[in-house]
Protein backbone atom coordinates (compact mmCIF):
# COMPACT_ATOMS: atom_id res chain seq x y z
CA UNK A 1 0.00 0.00 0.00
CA UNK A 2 1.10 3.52 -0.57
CA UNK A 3 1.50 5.96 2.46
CA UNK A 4 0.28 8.99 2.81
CA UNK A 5 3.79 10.61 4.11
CA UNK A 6 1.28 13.94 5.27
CA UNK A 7 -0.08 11.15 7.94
CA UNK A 8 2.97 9.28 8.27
CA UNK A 9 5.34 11.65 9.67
CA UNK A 10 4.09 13.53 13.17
CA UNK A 11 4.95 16.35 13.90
CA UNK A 12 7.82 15.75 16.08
CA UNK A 13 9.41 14.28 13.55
CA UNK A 14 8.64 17.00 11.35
CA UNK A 15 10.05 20.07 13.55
CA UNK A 16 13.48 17.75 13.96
CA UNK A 17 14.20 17.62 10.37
CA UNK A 18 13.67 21.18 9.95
CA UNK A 19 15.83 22.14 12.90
CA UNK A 20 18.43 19.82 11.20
CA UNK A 21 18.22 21.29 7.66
CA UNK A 22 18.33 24.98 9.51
CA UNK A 23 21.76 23.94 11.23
CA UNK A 24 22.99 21.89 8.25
CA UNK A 25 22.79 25.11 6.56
CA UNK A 26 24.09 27.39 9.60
CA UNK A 27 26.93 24.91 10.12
CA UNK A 28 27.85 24.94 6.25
CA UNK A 29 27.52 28.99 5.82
CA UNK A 30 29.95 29.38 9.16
CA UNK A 31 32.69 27.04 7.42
CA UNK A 32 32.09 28.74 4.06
CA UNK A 33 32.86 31.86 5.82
CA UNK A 34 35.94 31.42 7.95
CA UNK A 35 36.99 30.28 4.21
CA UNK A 36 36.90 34.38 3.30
CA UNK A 37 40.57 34.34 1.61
CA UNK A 38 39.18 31.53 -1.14
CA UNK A 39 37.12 33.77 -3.48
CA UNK A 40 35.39 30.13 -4.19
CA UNK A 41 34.70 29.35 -1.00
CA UNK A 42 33.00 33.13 -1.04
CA UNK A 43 31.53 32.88 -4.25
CA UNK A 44 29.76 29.64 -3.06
CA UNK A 45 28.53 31.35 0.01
CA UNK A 46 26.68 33.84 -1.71
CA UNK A 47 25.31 31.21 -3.88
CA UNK A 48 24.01 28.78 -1.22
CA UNK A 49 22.76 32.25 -0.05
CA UNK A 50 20.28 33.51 -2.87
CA UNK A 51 19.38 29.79 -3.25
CA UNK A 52 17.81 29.93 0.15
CA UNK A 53 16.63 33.43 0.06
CA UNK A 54 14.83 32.56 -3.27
CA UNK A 55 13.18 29.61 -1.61
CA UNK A 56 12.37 31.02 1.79
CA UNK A 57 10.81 34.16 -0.33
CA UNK A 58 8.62 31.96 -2.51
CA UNK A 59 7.60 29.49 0.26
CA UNK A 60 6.41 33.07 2.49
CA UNK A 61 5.23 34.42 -0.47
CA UNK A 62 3.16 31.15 -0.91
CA UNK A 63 2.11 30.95 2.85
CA UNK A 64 1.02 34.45 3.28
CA UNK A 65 -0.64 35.44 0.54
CA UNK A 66 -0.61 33.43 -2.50
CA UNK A 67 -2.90 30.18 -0.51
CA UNK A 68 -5.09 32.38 1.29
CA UNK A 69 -6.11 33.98 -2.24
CA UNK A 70 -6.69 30.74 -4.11
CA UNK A 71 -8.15 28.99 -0.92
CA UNK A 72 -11.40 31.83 -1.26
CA UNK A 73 -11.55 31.37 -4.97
CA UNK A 74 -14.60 29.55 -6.73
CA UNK A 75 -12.73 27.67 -8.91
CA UNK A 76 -12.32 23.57 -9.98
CA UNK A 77 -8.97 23.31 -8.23
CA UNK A 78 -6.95 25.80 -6.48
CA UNK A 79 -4.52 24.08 -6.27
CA UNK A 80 -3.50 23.37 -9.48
CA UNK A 81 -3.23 26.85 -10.34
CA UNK A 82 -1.33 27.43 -7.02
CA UNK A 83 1.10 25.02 -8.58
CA UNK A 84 1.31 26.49 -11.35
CA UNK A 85 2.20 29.93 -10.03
CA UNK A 86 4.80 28.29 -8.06
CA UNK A 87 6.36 26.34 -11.01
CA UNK A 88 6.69 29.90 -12.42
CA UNK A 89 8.24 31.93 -9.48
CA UNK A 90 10.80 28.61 -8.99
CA UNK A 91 11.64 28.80 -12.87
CA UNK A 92 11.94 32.65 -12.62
CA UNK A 93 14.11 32.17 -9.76
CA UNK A 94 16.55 29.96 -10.90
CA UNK A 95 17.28 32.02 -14.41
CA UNK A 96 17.93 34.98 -11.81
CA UNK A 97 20.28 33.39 -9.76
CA UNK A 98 22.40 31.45 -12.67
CA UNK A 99 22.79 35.75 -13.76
CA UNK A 100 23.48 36.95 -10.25
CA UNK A 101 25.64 34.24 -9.16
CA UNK A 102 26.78 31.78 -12.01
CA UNK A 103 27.57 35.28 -14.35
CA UNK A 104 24.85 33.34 -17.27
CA UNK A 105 24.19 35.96 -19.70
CA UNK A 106 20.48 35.83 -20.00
CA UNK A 107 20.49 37.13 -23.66
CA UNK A 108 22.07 33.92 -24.76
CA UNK A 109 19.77 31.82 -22.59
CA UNK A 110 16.80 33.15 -24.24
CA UNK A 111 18.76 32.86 -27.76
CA UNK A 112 19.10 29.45 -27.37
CA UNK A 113 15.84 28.77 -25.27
CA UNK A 114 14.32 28.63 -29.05
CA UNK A 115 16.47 25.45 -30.04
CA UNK A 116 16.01 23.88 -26.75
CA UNK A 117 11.90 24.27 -26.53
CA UNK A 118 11.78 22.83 -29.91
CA UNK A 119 13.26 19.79 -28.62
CA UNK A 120 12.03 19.39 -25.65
CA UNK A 121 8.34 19.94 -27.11
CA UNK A 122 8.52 17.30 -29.59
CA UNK A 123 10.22 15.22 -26.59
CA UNK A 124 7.23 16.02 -24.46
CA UNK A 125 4.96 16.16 -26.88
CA UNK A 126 2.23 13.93 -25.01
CA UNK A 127 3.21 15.75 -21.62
CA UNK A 128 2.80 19.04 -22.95
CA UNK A 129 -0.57 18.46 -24.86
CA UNK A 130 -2.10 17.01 -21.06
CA UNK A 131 -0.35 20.03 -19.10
CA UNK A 132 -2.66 22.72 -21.65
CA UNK A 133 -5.26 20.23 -21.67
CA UNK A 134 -5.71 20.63 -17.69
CA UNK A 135 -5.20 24.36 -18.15
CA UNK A 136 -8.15 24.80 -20.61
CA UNK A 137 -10.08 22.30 -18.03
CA UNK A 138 -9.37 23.80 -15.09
CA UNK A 139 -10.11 27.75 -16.67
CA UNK A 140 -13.19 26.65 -17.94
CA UNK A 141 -14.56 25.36 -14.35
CA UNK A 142 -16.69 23.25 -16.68
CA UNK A 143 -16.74 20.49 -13.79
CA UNK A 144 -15.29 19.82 -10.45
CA UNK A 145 -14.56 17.27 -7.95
CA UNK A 146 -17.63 15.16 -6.51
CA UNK A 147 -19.54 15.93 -9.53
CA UNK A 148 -21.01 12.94 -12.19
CA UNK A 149 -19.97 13.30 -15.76
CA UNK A 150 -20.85 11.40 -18.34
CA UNK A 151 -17.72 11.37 -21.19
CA UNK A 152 -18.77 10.51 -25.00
CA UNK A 153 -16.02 10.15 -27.55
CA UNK A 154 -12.90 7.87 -28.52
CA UNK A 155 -11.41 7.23 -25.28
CA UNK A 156 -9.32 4.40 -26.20
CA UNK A 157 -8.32 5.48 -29.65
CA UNK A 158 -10.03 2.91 -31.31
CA UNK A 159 -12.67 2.77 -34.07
CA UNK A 160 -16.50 4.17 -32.93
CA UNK A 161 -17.59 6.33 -29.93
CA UNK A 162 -18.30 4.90 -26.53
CA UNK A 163 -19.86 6.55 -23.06
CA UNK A 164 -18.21 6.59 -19.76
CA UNK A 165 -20.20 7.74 -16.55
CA UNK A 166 -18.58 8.84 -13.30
CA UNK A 167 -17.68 10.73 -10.23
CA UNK A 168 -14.78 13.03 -10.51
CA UNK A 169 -12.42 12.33 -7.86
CA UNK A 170 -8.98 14.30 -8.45
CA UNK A 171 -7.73 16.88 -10.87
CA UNK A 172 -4.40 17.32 -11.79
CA UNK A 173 -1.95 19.14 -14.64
CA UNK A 174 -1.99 15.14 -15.82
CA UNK A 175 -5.07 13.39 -15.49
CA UNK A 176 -8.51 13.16 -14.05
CA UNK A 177 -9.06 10.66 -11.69
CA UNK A 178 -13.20 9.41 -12.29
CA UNK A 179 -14.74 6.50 -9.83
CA UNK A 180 -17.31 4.29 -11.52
CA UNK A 181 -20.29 3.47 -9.85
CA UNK A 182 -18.83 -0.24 -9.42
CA UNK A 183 -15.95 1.26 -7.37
CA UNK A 184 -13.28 1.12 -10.03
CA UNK A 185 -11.01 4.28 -10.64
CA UNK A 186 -9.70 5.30 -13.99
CA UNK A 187 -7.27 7.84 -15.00
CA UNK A 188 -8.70 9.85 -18.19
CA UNK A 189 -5.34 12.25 -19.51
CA UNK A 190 -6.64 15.43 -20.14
CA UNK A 191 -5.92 15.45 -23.68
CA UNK A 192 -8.92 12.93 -24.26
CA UNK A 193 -11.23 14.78 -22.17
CA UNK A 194 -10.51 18.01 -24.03
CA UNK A 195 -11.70 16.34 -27.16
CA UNK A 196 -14.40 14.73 -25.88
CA UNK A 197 -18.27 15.53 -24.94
CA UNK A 198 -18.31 15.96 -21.30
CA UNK A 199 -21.84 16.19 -20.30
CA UNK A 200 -21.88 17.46 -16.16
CA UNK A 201 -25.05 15.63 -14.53
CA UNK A 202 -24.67 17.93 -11.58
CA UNK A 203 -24.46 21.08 -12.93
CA UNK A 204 -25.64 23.76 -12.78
CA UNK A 205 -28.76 22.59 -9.79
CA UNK A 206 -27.90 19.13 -9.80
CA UNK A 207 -31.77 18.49 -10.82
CA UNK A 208 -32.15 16.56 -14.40
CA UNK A 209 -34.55 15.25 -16.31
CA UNK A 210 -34.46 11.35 -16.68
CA UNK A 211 -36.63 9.22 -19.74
CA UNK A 212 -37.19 5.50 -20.21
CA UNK A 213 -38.65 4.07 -23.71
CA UNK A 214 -40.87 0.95 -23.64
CA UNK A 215 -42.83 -0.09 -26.55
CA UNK A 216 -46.60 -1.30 -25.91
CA UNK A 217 -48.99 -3.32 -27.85
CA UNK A 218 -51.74 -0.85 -29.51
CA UNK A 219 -55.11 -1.16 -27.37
CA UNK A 220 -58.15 0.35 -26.46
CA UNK A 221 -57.61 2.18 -22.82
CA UNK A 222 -54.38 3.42 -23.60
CA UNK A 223 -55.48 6.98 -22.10
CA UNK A 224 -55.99 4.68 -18.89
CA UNK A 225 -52.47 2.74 -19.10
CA UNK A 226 -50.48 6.00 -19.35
CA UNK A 227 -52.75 7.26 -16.24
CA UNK A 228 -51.88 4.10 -14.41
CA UNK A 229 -48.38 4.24 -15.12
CA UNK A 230 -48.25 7.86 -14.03
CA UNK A 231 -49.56 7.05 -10.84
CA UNK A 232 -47.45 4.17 -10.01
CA UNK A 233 -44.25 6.13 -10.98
CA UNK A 234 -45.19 8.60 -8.48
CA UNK A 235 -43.27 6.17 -5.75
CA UNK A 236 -40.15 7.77 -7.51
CA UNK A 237 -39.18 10.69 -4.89
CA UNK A 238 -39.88 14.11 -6.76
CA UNK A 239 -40.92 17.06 -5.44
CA UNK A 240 -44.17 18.38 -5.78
CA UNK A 241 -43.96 20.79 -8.99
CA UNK A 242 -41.76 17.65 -11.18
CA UNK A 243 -43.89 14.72 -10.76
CA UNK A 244 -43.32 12.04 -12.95
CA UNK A 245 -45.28 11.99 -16.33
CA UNK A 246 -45.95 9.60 -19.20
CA UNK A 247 -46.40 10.89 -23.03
CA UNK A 248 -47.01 9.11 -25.99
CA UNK A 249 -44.02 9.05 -27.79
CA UNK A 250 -43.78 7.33 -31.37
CA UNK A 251 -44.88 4.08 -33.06
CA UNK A 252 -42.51 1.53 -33.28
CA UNK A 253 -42.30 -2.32 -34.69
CA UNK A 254 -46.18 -1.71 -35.03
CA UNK A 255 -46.66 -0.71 -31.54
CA UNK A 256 -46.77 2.04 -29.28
CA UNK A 257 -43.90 3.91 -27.55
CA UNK A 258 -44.29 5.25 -24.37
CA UNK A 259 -42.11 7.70 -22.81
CA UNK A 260 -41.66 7.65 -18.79
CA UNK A 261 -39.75 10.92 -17.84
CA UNK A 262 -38.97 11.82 -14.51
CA UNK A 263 -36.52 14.31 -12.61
CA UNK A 264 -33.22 13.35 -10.63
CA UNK A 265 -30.95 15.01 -8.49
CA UNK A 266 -27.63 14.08 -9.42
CA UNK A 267 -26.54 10.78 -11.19
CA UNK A 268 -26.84 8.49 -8.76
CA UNK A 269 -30.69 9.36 -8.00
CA UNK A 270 -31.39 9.03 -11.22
CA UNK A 271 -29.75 5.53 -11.68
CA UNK A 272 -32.10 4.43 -8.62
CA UNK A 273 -35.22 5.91 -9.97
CA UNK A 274 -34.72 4.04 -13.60
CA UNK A 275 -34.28 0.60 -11.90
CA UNK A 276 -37.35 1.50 -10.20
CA UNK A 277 -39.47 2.54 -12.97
CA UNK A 278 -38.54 -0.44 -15.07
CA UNK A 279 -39.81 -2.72 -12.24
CA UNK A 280 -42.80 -0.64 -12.17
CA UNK A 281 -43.66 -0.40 -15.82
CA UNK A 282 -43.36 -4.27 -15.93
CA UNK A 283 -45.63 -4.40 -13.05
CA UNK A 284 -47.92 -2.08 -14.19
CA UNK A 285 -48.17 -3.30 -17.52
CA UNK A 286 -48.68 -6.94 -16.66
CA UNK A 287 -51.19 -6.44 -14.20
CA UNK A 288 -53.53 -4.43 -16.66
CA UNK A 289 -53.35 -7.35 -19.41
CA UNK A 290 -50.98 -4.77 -21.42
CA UNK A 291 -48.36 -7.12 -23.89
CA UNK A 292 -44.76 -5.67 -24.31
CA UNK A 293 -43.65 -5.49 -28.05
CA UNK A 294 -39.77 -6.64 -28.99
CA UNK A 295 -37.67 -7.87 -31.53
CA UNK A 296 -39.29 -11.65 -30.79
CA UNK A 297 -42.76 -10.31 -30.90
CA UNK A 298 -45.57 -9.97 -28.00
CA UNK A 299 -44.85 -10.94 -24.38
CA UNK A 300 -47.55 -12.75 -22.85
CA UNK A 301 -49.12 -10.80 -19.71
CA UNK A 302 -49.49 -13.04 -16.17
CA UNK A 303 -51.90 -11.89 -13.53
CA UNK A 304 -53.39 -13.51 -10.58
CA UNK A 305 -56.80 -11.67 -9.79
CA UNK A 306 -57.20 -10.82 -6.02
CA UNK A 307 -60.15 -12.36 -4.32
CA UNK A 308 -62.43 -10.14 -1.89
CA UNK A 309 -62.59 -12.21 1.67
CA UNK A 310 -66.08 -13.05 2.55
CA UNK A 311 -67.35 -10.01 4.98
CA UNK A 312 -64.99 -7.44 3.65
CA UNK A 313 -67.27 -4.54 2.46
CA UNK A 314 -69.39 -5.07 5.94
CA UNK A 315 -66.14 -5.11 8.05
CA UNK A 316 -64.96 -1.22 5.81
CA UNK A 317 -68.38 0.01 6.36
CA UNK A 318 -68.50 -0.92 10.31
CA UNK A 319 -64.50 0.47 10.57
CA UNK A 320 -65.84 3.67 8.96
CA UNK A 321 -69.66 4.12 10.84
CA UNK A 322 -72.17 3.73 7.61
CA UNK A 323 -74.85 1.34 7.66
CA UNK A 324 -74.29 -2.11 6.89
CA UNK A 325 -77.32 -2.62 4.68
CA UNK A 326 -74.73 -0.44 1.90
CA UNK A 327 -72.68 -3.55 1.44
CA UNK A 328 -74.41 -5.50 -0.97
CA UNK A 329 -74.80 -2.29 -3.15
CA UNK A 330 -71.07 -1.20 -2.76
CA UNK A 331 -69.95 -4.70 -3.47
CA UNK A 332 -70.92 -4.10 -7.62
CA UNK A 333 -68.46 -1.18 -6.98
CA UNK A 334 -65.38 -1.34 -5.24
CA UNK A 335 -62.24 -2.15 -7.19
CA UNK A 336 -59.35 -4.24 -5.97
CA UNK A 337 -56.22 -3.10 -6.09
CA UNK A 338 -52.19 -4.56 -5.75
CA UNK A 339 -49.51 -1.96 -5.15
CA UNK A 340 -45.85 -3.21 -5.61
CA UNK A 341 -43.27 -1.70 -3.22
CA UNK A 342 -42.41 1.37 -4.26
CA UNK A 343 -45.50 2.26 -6.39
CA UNK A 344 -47.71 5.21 -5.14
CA UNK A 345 -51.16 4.84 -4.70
CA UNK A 346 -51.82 8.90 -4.42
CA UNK A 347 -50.26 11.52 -5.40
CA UNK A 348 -50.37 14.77 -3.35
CA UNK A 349 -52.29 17.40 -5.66
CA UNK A 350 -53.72 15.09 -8.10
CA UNK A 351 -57.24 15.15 -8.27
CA UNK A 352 -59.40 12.45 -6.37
CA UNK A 353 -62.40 10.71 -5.89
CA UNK A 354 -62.21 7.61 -4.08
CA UNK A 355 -61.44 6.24 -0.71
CA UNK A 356 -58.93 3.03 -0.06
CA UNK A 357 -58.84 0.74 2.66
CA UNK A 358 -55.75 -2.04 3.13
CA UNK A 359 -56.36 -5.71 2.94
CA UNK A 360 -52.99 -6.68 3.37
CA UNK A 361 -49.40 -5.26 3.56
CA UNK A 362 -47.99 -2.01 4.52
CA UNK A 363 -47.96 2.13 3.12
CA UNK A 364 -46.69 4.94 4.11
CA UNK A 365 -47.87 8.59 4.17
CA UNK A 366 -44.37 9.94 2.87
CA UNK A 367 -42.96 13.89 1.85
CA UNK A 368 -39.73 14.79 0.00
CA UNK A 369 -36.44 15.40 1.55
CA UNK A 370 -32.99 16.18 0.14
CA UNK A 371 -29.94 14.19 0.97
CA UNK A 372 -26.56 13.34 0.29
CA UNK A 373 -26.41 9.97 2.15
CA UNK A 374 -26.02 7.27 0.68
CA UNK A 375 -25.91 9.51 -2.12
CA UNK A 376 -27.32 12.98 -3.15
CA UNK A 377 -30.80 12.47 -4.45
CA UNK A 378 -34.08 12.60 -3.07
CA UNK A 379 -36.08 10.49 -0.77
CA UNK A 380 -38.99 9.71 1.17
CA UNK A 381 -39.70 10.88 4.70
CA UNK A 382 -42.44 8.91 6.12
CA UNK A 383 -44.91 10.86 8.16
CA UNK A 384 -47.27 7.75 9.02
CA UNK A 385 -47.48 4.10 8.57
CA UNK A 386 -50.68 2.39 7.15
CA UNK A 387 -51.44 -0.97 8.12
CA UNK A 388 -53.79 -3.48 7.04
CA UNK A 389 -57.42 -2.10 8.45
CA UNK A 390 -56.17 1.19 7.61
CA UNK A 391 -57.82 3.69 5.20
CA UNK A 392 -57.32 6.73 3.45
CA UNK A 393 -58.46 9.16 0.71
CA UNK A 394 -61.78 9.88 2.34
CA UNK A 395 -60.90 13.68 2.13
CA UNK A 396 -61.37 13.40 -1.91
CA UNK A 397 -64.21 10.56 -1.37
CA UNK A 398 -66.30 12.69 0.61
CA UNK A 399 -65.25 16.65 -0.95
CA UNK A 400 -63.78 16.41 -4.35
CA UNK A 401 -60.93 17.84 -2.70
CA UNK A 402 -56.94 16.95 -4.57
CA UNK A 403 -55.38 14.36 -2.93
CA UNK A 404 -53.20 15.96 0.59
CA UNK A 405 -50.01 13.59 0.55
CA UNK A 406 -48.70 10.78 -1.19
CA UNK A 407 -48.92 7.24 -0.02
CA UNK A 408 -46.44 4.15 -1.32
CA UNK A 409 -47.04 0.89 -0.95
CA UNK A 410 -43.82 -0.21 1.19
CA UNK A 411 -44.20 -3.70 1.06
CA UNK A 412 -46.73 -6.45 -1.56
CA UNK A 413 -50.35 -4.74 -0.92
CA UNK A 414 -53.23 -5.56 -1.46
CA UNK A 415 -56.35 -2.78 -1.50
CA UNK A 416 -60.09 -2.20 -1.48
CA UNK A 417 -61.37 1.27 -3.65
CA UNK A 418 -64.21 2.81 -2.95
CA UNK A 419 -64.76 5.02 -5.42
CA UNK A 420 -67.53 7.97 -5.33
CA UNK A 421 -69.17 6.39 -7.96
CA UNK A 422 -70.02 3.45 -6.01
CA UNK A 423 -70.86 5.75 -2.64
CA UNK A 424 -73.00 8.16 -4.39
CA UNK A 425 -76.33 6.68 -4.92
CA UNK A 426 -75.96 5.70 -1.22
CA UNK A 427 -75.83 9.09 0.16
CA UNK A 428 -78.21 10.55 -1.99
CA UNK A 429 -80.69 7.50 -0.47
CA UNK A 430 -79.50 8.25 3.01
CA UNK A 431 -78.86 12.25 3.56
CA UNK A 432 -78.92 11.95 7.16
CA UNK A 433 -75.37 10.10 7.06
CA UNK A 434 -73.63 13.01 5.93
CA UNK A 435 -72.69 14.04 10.03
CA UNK A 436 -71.21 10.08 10.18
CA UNK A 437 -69.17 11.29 7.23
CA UNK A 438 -68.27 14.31 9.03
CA UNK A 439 -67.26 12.53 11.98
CA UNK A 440 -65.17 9.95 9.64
CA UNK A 441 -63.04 13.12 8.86
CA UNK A 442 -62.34 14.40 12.22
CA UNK A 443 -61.56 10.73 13.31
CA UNK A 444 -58.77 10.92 10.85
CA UNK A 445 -57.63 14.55 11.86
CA UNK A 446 -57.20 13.41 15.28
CA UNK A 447 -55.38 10.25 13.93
CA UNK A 448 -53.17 11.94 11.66
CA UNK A 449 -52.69 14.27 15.34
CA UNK A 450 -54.10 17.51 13.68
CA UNK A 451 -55.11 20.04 16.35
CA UNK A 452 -58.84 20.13 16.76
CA UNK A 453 -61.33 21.57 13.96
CA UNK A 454 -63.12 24.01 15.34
CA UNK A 455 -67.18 24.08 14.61
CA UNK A 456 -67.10 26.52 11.51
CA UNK A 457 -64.70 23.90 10.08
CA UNK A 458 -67.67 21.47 10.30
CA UNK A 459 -69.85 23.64 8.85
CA UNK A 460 -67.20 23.99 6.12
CA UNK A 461 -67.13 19.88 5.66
CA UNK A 462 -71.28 19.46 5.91
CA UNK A 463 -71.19 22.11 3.06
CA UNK A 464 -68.64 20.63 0.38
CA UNK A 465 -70.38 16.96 1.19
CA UNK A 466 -73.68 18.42 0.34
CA UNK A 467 -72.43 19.75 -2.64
CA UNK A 468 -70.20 17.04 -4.30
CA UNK A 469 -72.76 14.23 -3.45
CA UNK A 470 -75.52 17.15 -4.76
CA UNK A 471 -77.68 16.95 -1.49
């Protein structure tokens, strides 16, 4: 293994070998001066003098002033132009001192500096097409350490174009150092990325959009596929104002593409929300009958059909305080309805009209938040748990009202919908349950531990059930 020698060496050790090169130095200029009737032995002395002048002026210079400066600076890497200052004041020093103490005239340095960069450029060709390479890179600030890039173009100087995607690590006058998502590190000279298409998925927000193809066979409810697929891609984290969509795209090998777009913040989020909608696009599709088109034809959709337990709709109706005698009415309407992990169920602000009640597995009331661990991206934050007995939606059942947070399925579910259209003819029959429904929605602000509604909040409720059930 390499060692770090910053780490390596304490600082004990450190402060000795200073105080040793600082009386190495003493020792040698006392000797070279008791030595004053040897004009060598003089002449060396002021040269081991200006040497360590120039160098203690240039590591001061550096120290005081020169860090501090870049260390403020909004740029890619400070210190590479840091080092490239100091490369100049080092090269500046040592053409003064071979004047002031060697006697070099500096007009016949510079007349032959002509001959000599000539050869040492097509010497260093390769080295010297890297060193402006990292220049240009590290002027243009187009991207910096910790940031994804994607890198198109011949990397390997072979035949074609190919696409590398990773996480900047270091940047030098060399190289760039990029981590792969598989925890592999490769060394890109900067040569190649100068020629190639470096696309920065951080920059300038971090926030991109995402897409995923997937061709359909043509049917009848397509309006209702691309709806159901919207809904289930919702268990991607998003915030509120970029919530996943679904467009009809194109027609290909005689069916239907359809485009799932989505937004990610940073790379890595948007990796995890692709696997995600893949598994959720095959779920989606297969459970509504829907074939997927390919190069070997149709699939062939599988789907078990859930079975509604014996005493179900009396059991929701009893949980939620309507009369029993609604169940064998309700029964023709209810849907039932799987949700994989990971697939929402609502969406906060769509619209709604229909209440849901778990039969089996487990949800979760859940909001956005912004992190960097594991990875920057987005996330859920739950805010409740929803277990099997559980409902919820009854705010857009019973008011028309959009839909107040989002709820994913967190683990295989299995749900009962009630859906207004099923519930209406019910009410209208029965006016006089409209205070039950009432009391159904302050039994879920206390449960959701909302501070009490106060009476002209009820008032508010009886009114917008009267009018959505048209009482």
């Amino acid at each position: 293994m390499f060692r770090d020698l910053r780490t390596a060496v304490s600082s004990t050790r450190r402060i000795a070998a200073f105080g040793l090169l600082i009386l190495a130095l003493g020792l040698g200029a006392y000797v070279l001066g008791t030595q004053h009737q040897h004009p060598r032995f003089i002449q060396a002395a002021g040269t081991i003098f200006w040497v360590v002048g120039a160098y203690l002026g240039i590591r001061v210079f550096t120290y005081v002033l020169l860090d501090p400066l870049l260390s403020n600076r909004e740029t890619a890497v400070p210190g590479f132009a840091r080092d490239l200052v100091v490369f100049g004041l080092y090269v500046g020093a040592a053409v003064l001192l071979l004047h002031k103490a060697g006697g070099v005239n500096l007009g016949a340095i510079l007349g032959t500096g002509a001959i000599a960069a000539a050869v040492v450029g097509l010497s260093l060709q390769e080295t010297l097409g890297n060193l402006f390479a990292g220049i240009s890179l590290h002027l243009d600030e187009a991207f910096r350490p910790g940031d994804w890039i994607e890198v198109t173009g011949n990397l390997r100087n072979m035949a074609g174009q190919e696409t590398f995607v990773g996480q900047v690590e270091t940047m030098t006058w060399r190289s760039v150092q990029i981590l792969t998502e598989n925890g592999d590190t490769t060394v890109f000279p900067n040569r190649i990325l100068a020629q190639a298409v470096v696309t920065n998925l951080y920059a300038p927000s971090g926030l991109h959009r995402r897409t995923l193809k997937v061709t359909v066979e043509p049917h009848g409810p397509m309006v209702d596929t691309v709806a159901a697929l919207e809904q289930a891609l919702g268990g991607i984290p998003h915030y509120p104002h970029r919530k996943p969509e679904v467009v009809t795209h194109s027609f290909d090998m005689g069916g239907v593409v359809l485009e799932l777009r989505w937004w990610a913040l940073g790379w890595r989020h948007g990796r995890a929300a692709n696997f995600l909608a893949v598994r959720l696009t095959q779920t989606v599709l297969n459970r509504r009958g829907v074939p997927l088109l390919g190069p070997h034809g149709a699939t062939t959709p599988r789907s078990v059909p859930i079975v509604l337990p014996e005493g179900a709709v009396p059991d929701i109706l009893e949980r939620i305080g309507l009369p029993p005698d609604w169940a064998d009415e309700l029964r023709e309407g209810i849907i039932l309805r799987r949700a994989a992990p990971g697939e929402a169920v609502i969406r906060a602000g769509d619209p709604g009209g229909s209440l849901f009640m778990v039969m089996q597995g487990g949800l979760q009331v859940v909001r956005v938040a912004e992190r960097t661990e594991p990875y920057t991206g987005l996330y859920w934050e739950e805010l409740a748990e929803l277990k099997p007995g559980d409902w919820f939606g009854e705010g857009s059942l019973l008011t028309g009202a959009v839909r107040s947070a989002t709820v994913v399925a967190r683990t295989p579910c299995e749900l009962v919908e009630l859906p207004k259209a099923a519930f209406e003819k019910c009410v209208q029959r029965n006016p006089q349950v409209v205070d039950r429904l009432v009391d159904l929605m302050e039994s879920r602000s206390l449960r959701m531990n909302e501070a009490p509604k106060a009476e002209s909040r009820r008032e508010e409720w009886l009114a917008q059930i009267k009018n959505w059930f048209r009482l």
